[in-house]
PDB file of N, CA and C in Angstrom:
ATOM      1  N   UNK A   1      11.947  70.997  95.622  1.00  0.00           N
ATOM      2  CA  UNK A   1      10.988  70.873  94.540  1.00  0.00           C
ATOM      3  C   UNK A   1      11.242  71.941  93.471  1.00  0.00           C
ATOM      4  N   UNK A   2      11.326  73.204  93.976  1.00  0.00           N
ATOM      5  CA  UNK A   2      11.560  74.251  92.764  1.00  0.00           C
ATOM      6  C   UNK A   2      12.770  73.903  92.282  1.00  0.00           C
ATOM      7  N   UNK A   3      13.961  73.293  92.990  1.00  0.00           N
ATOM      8  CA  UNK A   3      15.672  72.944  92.470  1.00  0.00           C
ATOM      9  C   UNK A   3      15.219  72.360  91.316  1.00  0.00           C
ATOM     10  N   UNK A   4      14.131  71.027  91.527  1.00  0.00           N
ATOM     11  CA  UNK A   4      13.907  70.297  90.241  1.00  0.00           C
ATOM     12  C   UNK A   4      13.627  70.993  89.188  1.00  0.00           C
ATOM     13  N   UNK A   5      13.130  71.832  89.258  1.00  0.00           N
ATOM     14  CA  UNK A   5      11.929  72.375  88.089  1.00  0.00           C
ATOM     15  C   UNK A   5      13.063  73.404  87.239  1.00  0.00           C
ATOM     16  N   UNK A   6      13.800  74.195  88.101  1.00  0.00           N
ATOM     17  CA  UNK A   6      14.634  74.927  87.663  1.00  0.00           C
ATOM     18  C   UNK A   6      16.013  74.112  86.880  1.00  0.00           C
ATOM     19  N   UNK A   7      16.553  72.926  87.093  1.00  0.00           N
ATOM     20  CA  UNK A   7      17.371  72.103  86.349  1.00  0.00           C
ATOM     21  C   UNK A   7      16.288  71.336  85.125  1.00  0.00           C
ATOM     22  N   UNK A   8      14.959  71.250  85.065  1.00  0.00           N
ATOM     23  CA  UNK A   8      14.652  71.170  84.106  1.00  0.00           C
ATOM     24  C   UNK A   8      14.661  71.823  82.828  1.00  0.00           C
ATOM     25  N   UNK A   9      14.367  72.983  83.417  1.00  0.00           N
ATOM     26  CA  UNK A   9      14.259  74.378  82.524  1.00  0.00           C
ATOM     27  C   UNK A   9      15.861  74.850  81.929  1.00  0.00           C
ATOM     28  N   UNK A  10      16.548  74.585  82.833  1.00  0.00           N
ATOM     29  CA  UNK A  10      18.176  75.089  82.241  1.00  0.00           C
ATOM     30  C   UNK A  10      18.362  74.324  81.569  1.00  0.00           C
ATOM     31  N   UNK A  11      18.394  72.611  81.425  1.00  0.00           N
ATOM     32  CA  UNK A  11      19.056  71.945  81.023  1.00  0.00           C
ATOM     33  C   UNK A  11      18.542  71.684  79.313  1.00  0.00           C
ATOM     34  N   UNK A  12      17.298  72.655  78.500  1.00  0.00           N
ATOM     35  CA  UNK A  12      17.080  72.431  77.574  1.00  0.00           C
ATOM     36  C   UNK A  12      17.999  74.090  76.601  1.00  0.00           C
ATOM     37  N   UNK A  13      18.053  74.681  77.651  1.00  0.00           N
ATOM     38  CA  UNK A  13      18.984  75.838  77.136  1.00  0.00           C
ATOM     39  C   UNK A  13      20.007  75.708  77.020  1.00  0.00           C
ATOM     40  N   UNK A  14      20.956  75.004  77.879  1.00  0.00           N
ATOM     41  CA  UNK A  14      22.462  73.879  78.006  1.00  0.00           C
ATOM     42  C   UNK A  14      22.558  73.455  76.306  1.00  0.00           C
ATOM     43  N   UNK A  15      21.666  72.519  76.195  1.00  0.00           N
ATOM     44  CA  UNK A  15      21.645  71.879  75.156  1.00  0.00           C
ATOM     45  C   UNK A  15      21.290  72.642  73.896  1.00  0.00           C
ATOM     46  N   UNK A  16      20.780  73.843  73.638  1.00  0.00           N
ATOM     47  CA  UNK A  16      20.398  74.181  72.772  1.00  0.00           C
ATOM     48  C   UNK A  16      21.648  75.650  72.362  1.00  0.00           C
ATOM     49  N   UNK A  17      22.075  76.112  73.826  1.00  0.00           N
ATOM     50  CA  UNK A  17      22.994  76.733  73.527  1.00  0.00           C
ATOM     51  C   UNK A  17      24.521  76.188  73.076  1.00  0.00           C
ATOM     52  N   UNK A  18      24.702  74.813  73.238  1.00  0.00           N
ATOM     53  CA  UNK A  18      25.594  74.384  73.113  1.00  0.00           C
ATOM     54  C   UNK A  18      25.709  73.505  71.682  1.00  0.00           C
ATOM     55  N   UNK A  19      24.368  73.389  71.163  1.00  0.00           N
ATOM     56  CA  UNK A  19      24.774  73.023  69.454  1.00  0.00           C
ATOM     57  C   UNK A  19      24.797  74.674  68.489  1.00  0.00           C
ATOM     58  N   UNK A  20      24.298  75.326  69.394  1.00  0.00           N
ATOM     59  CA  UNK A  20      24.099  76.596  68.938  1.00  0.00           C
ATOM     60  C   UNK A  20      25.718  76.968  68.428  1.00  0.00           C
ATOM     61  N   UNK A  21      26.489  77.263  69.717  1.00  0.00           N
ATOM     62  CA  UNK A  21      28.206  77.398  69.323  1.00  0.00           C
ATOM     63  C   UNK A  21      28.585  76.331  68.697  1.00  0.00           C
ATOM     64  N   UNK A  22      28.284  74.824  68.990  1.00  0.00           N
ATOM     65  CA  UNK A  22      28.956  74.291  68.196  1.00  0.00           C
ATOM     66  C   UNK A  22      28.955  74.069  66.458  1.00  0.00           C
ATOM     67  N   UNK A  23      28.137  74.886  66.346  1.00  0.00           N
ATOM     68  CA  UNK A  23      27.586  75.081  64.890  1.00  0.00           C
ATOM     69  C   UNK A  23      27.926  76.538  64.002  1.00  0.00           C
ATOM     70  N   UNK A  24      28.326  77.152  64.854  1.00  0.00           N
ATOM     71  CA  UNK A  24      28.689  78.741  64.478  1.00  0.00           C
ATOM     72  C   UNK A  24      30.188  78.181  64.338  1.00  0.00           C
ATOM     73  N   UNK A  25      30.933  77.267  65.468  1.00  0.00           N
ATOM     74  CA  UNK A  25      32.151  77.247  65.608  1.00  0.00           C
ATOM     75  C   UNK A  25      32.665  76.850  64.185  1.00  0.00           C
ATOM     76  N   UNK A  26      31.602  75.744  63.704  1.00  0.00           N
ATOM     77  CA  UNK A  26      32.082  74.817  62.218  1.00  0.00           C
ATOM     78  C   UNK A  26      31.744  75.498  61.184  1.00  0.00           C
ATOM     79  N   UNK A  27      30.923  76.506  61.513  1.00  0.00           N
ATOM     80  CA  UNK A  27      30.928  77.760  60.197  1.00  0.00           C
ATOM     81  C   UNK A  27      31.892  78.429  59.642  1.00  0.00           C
ATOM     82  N   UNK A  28      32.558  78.591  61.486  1.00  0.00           N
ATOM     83  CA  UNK A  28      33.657  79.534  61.434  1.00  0.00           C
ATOM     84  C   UNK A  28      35.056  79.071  61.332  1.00  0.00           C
ATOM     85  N   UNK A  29      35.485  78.025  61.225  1.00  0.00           N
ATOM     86  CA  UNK A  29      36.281  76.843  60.478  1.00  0.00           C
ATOM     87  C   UNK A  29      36.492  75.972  59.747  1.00  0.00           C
ATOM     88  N   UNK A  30      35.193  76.071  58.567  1.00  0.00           N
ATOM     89  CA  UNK A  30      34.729  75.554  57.544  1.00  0.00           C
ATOM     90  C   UNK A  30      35.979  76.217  56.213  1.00  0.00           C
ATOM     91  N   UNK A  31      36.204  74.853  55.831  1.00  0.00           N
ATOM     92  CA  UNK A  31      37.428  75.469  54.602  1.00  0.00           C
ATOM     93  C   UNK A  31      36.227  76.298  53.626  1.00  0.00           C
ATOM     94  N   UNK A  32      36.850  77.282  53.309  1.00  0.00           N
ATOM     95  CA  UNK A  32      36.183  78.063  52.085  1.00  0.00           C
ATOM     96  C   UNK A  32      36.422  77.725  50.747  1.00  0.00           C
ATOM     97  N   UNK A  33      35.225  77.203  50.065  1.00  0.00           N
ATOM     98  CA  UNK A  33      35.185  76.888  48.374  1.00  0.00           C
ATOM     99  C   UNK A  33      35.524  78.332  47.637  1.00  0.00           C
ATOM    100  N   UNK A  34      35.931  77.487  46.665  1.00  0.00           N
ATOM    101  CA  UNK A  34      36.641  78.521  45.238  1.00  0.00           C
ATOM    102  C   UNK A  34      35.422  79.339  44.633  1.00  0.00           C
ATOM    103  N   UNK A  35      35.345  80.249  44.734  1.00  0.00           N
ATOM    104  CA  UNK A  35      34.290  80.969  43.552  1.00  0.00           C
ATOM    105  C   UNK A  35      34.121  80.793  42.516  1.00  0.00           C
ATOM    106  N   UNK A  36      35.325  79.859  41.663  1.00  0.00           N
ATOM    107  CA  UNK A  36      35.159  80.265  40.135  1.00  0.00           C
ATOM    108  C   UNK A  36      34.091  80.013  39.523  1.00  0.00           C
ATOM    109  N   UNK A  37      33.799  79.990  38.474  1.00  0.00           N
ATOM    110  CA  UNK A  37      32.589  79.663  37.608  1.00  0.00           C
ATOM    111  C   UNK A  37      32.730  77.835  37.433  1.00  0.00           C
ATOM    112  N   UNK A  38      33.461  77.404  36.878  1.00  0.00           N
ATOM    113  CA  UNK A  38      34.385  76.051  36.721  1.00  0.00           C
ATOM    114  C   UNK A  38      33.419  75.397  37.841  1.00  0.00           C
ATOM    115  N   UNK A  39      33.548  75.568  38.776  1.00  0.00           N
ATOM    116  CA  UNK A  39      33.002  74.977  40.400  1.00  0.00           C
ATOM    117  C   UNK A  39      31.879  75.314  40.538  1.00  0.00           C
ATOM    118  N   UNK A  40      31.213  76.045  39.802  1.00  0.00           N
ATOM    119  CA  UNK A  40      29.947  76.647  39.978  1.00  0.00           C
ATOM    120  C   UNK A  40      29.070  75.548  38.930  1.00  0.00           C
ATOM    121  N   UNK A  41      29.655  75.252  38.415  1.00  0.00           N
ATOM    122  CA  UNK A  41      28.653  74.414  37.170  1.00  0.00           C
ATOM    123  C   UNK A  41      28.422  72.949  37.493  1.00  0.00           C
ATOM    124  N   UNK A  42      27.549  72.876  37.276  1.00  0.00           N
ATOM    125  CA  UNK A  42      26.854  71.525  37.618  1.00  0.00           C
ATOM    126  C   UNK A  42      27.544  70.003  37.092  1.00  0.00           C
ATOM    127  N   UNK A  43      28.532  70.071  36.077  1.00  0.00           N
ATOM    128  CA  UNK A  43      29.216  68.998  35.766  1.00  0.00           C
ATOM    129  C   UNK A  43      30.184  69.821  35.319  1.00  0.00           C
ATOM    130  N   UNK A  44      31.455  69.175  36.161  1.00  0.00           N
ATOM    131  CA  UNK A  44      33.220  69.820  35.981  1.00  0.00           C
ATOM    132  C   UNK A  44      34.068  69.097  35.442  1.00  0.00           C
ATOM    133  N   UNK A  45      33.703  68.543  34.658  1.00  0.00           N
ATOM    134  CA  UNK A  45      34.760  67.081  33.862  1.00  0.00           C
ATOM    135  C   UNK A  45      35.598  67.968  32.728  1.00  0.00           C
ATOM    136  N   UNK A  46      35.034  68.734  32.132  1.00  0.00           N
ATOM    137  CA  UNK A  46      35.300  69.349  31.106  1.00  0.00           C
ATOM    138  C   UNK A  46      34.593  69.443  29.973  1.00  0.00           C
ATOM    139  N   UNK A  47      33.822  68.624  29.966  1.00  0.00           N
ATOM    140  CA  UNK A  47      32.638  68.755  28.574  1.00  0.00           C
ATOM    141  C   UNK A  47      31.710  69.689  28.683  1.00  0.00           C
ATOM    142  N   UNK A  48      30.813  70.941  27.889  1.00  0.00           N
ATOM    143  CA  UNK A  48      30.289  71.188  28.654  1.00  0.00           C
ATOM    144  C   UNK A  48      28.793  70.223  28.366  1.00  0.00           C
ATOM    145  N   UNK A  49      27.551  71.000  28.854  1.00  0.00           N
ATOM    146  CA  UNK A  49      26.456  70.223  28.839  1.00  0.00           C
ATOM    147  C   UNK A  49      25.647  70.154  27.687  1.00  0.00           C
ATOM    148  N   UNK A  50      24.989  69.406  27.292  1.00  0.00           N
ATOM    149  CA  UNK A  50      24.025  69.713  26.205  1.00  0.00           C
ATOM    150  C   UNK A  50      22.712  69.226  26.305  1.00  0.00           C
ATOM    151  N   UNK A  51      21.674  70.336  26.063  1.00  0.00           N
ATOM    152  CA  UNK A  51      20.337  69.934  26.084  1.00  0.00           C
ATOM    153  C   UNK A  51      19.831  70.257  27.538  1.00  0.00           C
ATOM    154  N   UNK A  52      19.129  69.695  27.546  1.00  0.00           N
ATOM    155  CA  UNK A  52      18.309  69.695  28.943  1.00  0.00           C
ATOM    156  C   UNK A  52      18.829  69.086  29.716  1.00  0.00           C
ATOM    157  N   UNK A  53      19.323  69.267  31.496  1.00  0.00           N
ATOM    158  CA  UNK A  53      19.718  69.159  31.925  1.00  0.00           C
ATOM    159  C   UNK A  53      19.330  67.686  33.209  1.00  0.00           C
ATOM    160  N   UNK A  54      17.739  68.399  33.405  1.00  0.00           N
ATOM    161  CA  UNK A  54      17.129  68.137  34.226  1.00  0.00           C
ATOM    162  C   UNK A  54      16.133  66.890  33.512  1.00  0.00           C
ATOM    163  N   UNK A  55      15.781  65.735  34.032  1.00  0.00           N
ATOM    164  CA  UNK A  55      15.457  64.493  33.121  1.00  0.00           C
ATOM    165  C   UNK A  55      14.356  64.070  34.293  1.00  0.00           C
ATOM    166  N   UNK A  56      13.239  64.241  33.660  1.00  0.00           N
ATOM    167  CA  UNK A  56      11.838  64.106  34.721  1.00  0.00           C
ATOM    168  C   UNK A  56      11.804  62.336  34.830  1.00  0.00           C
ATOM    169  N   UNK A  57      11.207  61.650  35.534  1.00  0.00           N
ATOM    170  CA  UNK A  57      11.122  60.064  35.890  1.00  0.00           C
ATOM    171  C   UNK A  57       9.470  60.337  35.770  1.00  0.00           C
ATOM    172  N   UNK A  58       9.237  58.570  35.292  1.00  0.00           N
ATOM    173  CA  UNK A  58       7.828  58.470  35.412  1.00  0.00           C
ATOM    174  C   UNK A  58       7.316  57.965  36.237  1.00  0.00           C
ATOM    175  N   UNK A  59       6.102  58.630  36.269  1.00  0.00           N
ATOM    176  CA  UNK A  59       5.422  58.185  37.652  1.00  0.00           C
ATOM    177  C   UNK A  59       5.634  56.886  38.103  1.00  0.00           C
ATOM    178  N   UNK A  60       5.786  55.990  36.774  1.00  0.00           N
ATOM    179  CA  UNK A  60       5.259  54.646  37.677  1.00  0.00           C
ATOM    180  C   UNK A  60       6.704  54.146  38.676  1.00  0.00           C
ATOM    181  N   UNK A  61       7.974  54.661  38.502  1.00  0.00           N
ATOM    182  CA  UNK A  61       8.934  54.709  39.151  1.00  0.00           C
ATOM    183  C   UNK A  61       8.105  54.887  40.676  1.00  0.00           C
ATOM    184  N   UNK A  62       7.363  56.610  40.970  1.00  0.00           N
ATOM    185  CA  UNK A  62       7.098  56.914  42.433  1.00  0.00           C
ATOM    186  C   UNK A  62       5.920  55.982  43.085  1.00  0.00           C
ATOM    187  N   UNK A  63       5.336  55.298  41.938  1.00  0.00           N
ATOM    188  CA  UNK A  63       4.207  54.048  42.461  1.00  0.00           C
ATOM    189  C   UNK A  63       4.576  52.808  43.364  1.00  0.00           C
ATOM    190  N   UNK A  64       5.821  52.921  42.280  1.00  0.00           N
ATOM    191  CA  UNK A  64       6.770  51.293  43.245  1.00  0.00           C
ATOM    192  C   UNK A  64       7.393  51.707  44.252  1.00  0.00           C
ATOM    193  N   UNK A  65       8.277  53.205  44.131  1.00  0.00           N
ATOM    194  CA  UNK A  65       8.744  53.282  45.551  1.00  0.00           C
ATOM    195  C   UNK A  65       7.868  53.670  46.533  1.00  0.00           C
ATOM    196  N   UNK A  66       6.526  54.423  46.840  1.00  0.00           N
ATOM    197  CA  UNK A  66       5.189  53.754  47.179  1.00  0.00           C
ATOM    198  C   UNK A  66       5.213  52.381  47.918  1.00  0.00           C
ATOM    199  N   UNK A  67       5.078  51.648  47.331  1.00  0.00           N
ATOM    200  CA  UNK A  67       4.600  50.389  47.915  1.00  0.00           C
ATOM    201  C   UNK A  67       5.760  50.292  48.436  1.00  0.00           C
ATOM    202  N   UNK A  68       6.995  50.270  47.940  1.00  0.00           N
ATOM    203  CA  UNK A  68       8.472  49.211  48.757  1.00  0.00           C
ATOM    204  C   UNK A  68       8.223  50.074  50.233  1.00  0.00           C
ATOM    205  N   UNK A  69       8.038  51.599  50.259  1.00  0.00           N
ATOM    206  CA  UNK A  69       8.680  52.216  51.526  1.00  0.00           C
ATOM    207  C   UNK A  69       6.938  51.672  52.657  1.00  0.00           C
ATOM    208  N   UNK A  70       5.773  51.272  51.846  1.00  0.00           N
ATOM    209  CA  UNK A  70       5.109  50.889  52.648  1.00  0.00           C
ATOM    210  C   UNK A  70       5.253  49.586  53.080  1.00  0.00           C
ATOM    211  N   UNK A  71       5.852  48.397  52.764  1.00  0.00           N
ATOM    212  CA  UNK A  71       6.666  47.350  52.810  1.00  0.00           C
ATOM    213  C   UNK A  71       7.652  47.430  53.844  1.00  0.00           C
ATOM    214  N   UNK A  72       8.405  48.541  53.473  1.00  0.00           N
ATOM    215  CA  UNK A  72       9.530  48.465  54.502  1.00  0.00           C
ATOM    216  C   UNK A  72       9.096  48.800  55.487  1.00  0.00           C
ATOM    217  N   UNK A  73       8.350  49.401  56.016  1.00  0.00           N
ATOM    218  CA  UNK A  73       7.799  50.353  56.991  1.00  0.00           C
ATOM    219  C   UNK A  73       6.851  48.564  58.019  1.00  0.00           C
ATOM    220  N   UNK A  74       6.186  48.211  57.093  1.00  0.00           N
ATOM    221  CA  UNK A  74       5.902  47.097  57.640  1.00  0.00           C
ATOM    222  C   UNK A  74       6.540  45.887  58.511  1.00  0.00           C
ATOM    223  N   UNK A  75       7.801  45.452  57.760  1.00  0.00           N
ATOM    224  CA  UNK A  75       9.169  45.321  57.742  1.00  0.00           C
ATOM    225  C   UNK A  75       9.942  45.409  59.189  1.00  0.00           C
ATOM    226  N   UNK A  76       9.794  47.080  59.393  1.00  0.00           N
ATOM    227  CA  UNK A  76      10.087  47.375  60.678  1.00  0.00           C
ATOM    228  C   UNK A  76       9.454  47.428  61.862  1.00  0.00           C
ATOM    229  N   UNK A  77       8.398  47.226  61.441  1.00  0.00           N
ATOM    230  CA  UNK A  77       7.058  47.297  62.608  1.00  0.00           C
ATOM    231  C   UNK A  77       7.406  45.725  63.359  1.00  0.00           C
ATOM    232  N   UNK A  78       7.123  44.857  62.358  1.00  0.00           N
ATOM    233  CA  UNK A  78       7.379  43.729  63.033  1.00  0.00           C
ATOM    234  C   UNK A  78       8.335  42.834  63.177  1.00  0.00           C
ATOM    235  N   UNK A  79       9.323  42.854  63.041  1.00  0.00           N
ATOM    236  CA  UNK A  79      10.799  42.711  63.891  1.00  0.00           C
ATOM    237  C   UNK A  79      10.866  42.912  65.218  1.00  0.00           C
ATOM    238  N   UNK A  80      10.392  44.496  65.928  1.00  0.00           N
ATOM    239  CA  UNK A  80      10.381  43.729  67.286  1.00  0.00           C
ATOM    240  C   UNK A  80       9.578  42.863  67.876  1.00  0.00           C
ATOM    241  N   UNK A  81       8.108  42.869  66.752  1.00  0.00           N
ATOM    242  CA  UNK A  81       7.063  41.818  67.324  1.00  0.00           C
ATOM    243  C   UNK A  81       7.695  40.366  67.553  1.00  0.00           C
ATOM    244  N   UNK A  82       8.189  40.460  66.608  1.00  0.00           N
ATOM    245  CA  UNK A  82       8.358  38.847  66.280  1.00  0.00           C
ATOM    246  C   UNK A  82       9.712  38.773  67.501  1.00  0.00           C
ATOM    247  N   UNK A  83      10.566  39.501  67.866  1.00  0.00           N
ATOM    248  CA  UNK A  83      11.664  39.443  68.848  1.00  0.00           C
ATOM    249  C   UNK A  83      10.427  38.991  70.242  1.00  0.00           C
ATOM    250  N   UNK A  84       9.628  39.988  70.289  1.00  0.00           N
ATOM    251  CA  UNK A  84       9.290  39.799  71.887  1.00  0.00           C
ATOM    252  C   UNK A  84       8.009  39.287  71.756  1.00  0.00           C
ATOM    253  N   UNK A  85       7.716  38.154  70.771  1.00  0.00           N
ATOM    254  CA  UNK A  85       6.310  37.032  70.154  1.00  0.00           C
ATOM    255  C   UNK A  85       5.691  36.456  71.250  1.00  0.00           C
ATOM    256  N   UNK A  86       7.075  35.520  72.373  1.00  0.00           N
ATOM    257  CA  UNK A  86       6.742  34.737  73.297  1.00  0.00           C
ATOM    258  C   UNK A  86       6.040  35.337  74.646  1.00  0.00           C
ATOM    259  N   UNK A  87       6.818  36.625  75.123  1.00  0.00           N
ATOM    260  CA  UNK A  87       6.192  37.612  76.178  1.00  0.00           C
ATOM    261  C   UNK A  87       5.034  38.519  75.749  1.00  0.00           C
ATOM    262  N   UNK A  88       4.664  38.594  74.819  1.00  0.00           N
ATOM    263  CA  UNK A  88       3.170  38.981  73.997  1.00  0.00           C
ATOM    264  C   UNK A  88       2.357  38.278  74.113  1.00  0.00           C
ATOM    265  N   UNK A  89       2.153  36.950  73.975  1.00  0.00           N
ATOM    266  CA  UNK A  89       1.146  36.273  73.895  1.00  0.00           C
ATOM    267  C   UNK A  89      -0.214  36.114  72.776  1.00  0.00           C
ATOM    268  N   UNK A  90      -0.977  35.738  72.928  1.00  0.00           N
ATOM    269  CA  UNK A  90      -1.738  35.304  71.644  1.00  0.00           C
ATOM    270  C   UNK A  90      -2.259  36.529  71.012  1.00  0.00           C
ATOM    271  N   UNK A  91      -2.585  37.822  72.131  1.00  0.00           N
ATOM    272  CA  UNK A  91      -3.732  38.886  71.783  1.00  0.00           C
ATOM    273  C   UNK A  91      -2.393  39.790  70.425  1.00  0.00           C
ATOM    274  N   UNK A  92      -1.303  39.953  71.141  1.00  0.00           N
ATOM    275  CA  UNK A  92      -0.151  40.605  70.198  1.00  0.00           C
ATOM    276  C   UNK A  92       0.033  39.497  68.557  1.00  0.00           C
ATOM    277  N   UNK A  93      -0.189  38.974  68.890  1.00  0.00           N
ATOM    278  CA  UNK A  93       0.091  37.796  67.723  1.00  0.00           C
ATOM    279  C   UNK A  93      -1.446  37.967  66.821  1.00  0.00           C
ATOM    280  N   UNK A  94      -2.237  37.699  67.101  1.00  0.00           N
ATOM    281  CA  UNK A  94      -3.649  38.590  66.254  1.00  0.00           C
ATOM    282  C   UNK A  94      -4.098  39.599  65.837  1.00  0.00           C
ATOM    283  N   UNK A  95      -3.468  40.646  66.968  1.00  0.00           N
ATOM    284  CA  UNK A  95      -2.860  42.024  66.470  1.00  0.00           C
ATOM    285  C   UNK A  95      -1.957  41.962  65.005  1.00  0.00           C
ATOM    286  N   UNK A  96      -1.160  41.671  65.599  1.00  0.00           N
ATOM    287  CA  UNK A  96       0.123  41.421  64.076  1.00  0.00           C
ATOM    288  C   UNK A  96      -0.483  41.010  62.515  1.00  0.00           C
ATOM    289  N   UNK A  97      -1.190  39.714  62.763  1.00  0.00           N
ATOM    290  CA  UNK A  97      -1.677  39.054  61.655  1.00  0.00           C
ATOM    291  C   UNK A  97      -2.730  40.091  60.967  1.00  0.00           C
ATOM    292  N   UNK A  98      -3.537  40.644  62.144  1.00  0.00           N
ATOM    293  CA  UNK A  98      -4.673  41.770  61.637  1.00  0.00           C
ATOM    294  C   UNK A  98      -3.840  43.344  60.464  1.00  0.00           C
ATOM    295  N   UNK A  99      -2.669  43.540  61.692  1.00  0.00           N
ATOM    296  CA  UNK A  99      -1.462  44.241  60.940  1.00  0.00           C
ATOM    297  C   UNK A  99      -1.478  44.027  58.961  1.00  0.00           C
ATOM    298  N   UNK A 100      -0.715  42.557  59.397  1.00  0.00           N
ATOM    299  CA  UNK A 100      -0.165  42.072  57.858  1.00  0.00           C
ATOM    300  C   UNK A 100      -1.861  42.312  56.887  1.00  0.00           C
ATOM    301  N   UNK A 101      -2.811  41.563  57.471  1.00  0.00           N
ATOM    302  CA  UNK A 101      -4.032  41.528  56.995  1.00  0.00           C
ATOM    303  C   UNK A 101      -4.124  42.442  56.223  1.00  0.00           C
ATOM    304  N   UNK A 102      -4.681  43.772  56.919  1.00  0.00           N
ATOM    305  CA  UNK A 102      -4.587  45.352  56.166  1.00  0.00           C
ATOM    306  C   UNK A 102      -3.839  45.678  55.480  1.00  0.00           C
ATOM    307  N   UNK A 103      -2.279  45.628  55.495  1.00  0.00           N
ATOM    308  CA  UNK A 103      -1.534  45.763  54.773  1.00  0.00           C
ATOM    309  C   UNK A 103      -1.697  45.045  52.834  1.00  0.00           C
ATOM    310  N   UNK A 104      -1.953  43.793  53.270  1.00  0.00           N
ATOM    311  CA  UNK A 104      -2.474  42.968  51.713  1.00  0.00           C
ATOM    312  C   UNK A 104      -3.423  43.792  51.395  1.00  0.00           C
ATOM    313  N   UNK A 105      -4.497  44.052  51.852  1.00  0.00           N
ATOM    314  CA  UNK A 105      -5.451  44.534  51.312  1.00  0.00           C
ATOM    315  C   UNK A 105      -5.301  45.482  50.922  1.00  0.00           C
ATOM    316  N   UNK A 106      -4.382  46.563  50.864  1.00  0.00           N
ATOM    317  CA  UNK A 106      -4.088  47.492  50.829  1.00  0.00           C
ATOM    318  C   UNK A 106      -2.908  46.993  49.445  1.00  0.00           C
ATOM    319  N   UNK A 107      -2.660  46.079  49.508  1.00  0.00           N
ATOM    320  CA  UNK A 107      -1.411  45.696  48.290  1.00  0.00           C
ATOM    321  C   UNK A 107      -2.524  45.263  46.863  1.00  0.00           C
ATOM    322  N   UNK A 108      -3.646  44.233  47.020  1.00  0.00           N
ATOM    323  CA  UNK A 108      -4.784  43.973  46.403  1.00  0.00           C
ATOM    324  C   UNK A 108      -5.343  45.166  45.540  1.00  0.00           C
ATOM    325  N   UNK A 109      -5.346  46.059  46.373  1.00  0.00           N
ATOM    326  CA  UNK A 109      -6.224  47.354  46.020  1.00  0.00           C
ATOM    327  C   UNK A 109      -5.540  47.969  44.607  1.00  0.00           C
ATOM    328  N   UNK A 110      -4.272  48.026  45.171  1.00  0.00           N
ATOM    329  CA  UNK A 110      -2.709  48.730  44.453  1.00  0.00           C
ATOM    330  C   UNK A 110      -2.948  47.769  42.932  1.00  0.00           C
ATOM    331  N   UNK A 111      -2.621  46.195  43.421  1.00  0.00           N
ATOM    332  CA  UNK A 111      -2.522  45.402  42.364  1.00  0.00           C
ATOM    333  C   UNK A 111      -3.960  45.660  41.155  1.00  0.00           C
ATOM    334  N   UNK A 112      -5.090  45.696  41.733  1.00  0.00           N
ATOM    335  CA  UNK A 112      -6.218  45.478  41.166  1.00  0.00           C
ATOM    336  C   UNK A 112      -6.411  47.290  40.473  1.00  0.00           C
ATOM    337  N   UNK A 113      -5.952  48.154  41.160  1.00  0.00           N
ATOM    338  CA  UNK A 113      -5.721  49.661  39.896  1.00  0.00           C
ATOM    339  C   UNK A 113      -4.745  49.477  39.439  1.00  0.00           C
ATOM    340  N   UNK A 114      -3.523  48.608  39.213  1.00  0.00           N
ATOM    341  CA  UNK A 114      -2.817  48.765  38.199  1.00  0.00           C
ATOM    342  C   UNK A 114      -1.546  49.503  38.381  1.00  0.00           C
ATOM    343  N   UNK A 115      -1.775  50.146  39.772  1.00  0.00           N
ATOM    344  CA  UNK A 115       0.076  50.654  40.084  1.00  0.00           C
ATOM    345  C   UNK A 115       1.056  50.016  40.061  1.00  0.00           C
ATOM    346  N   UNK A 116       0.760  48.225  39.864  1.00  0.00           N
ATOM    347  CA  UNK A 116       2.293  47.122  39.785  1.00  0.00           C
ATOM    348  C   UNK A 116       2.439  47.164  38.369  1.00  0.00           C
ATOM    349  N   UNK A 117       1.817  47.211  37.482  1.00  0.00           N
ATOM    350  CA  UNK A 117       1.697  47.315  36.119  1.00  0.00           C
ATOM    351  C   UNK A 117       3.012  48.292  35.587  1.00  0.00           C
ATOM    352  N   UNK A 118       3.455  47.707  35.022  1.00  0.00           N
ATOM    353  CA  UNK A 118       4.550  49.000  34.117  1.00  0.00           C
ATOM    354  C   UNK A 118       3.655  49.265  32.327  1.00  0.00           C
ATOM    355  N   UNK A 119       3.822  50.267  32.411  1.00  0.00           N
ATOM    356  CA  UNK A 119       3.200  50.781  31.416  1.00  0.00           C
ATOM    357  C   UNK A 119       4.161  51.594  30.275  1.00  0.00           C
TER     358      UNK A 119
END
């Protein structure tokens, strides 16, 4: 009984010591970049830059990706439902629909303030 307990306990140090070196090792054989300035600058084509660099997006861009990643997320939820539909039975299948349910309503809400709207 203690054998167990004690291969529990080692075997998270195993693992932790062993990405540990293997991560120092790729530090320590990592080709080394050039210092120059040239390489240091944010665009190396040869032109240099002009103006402002940094170019802000509008919100309504982070509104839509919003909804798509709550979409997708949906997306993935039920794929395995729908794989294992038949060994579920009716209660998983009302579950699901209740799922999608909330989800619209939750798309309704979006639609009806105006976050699908481009402005």
């Amino acid at each position: 009984m203690q054998q167990d307990y004690l291969t529990l306990a080692i075997y998270p140090l195993v693992i932790l010591g062993f990405s540990v070196f293997v991560l120092a090792l790729a530090w320590v054989l990592r080709a080394k970049p050039p210092k120059s300035p040239v390489k240091q600058a944010p665009y190396e084509c040869g032109i240099p830059t002009r103006g402002e660099t940094w170019v802000r997006f509008r919100v309504a861009y982070y509104l839509y990706a919003l909804v798509f990643v709550v979409f997708d997320v949906e997306t993935i939820f039920l794929y395995p439902w729908a794989v294992a539909l038949h060994r579920l039975g009716l209660f998983a299948y009302i579950e699901a629909i209740l799922f999608i349910l909330i989800l619209l309503v939750g798309l309704g809400y979006a639609w009806k303030e105006g976050a699908l709207e481009w402005k």
